[in-house]
C-alpha atoms as a PDB file:
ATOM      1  CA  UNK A   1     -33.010   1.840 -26.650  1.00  0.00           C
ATOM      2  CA  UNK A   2     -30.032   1.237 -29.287  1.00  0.00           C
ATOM      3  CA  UNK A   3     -30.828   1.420 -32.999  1.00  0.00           C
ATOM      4  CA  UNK A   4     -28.991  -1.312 -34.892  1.00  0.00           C
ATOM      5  CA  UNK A   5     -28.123  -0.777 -38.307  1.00  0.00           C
ATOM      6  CA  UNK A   6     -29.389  -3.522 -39.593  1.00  0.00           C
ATOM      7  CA  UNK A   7     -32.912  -1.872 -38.611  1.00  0.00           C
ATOM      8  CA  UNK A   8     -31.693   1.460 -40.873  1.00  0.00           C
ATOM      9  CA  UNK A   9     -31.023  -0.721 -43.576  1.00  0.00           C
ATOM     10  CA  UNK A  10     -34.250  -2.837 -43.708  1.00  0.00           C
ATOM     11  CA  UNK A  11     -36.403   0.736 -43.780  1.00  0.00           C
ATOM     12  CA  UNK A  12     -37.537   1.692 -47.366  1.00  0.00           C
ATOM     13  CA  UNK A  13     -35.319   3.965 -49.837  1.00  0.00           C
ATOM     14  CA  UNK A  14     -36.877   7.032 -49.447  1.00  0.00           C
ATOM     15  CA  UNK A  15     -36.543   6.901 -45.402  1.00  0.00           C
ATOM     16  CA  UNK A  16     -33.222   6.190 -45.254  1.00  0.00           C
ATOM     17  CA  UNK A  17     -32.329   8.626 -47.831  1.00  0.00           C
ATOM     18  CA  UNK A  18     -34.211  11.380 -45.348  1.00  0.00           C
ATOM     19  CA  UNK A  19     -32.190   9.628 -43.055  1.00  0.00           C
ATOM     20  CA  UNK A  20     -29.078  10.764 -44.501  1.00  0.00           C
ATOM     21  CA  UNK A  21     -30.059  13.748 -45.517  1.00  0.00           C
ATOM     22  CA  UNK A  22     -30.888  14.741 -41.827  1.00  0.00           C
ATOM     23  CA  UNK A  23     -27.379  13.257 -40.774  1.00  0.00           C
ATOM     24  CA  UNK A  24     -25.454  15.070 -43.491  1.00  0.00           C
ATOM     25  CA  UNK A  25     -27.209  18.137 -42.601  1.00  0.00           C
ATOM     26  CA  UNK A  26     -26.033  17.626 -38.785  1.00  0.00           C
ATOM     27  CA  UNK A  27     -22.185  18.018 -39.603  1.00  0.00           C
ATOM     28  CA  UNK A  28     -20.714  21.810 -39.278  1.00  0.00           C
ATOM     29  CA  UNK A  29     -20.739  23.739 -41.906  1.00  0.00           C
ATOM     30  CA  UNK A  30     -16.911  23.930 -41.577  1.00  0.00           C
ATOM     31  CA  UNK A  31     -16.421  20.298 -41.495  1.00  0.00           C
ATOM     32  CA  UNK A  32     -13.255  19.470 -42.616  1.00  0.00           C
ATOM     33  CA  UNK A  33     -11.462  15.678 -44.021  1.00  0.00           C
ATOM     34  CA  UNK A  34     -11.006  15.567 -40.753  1.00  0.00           C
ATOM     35  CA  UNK A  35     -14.186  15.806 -40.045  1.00  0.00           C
ATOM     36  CA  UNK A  36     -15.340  14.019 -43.234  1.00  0.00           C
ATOM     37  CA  UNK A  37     -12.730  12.196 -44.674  1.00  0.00           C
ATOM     38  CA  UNK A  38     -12.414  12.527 -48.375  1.00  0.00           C
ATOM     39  CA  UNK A  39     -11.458   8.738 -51.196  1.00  0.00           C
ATOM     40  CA  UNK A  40      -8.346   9.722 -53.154  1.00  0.00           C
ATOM     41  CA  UNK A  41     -11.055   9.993 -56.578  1.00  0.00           C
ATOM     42  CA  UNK A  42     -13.203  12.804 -54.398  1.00  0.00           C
ATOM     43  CA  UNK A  43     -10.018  14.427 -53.342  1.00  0.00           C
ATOM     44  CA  UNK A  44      -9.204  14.462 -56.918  1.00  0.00           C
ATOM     45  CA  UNK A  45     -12.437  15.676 -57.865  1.00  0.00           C
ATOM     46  CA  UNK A  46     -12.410  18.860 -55.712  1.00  0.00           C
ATOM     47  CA  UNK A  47      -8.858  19.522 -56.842  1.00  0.00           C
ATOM     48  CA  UNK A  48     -10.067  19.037 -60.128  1.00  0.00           C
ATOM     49  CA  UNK A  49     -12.829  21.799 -59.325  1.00  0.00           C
ATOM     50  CA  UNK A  50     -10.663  24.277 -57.267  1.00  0.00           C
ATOM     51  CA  UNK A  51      -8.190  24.516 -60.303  1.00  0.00           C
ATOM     52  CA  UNK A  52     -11.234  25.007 -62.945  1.00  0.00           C
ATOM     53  CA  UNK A  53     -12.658  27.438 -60.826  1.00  0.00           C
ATOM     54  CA  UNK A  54      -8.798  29.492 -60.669  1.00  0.00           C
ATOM     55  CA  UNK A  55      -9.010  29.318 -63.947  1.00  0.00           C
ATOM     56  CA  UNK A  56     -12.310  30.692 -65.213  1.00  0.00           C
ATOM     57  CA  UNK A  57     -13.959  32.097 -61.642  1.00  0.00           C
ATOM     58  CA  UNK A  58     -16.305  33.869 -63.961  1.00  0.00           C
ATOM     59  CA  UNK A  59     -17.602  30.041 -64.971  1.00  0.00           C
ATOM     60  CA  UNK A  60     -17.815  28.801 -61.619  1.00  0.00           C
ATOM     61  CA  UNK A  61     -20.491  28.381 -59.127  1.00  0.00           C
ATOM     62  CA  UNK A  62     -21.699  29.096 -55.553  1.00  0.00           C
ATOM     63  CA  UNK A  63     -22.144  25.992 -53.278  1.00  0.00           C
ATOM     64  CA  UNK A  64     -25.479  27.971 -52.333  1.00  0.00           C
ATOM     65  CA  UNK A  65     -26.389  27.564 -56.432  1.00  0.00           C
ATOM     66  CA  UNK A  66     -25.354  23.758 -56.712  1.00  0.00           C
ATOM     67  CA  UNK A  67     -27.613  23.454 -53.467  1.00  0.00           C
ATOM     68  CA  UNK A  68     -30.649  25.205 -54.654  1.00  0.00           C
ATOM     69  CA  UNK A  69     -30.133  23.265 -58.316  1.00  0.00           C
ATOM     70  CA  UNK A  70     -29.973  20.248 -56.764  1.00  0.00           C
ATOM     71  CA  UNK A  71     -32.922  21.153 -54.813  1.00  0.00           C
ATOM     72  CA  UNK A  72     -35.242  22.289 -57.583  1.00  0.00           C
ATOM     73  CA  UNK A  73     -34.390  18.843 -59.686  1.00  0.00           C
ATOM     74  CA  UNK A  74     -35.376  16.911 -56.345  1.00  0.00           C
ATOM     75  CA  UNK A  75     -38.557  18.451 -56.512  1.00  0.00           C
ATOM     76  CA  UNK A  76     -39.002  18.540 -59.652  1.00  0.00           C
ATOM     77  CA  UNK A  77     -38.927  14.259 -60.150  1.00  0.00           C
END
């Protein structure tokens, strides 16, 4: 049986946002633009990042960090 999009789209906001969750978490870990293809303004945004974090490493953080803050506000609502 094919699933249409149209049929994602009509479910309600939280299951398709566990949708994409589960899809997002699917990709490799090393997924590249390639891979996941990056808009000029988020390829500007992680260069953006990349030079902060050359500048002041001592002010940056782990993606592991970001994930489990990101986490904790989700559950946290």
């Amino acid at each position: 049986m094919a699933i249409k999009i149209e049929q994602l789209l009509e479910l309600p906001p939280a299951e398709r946002y566990l949708l994409a969750e589960i899809l997002w978490n699917s990709l490799p870990e090393d997924a590249g633009p390639d891979v996941v293809p990056l808009s000029p303004r988020e390829k500007r945004e992680i260069d953006l990042a990349l030079a902060e974090m050359e500048r002041d490493p001592a002010g940056s953080r782990s993606y592991e960090e970001i994930v489990a803050e990101l986490r904790r506000q989700r559950q946290g609502r």
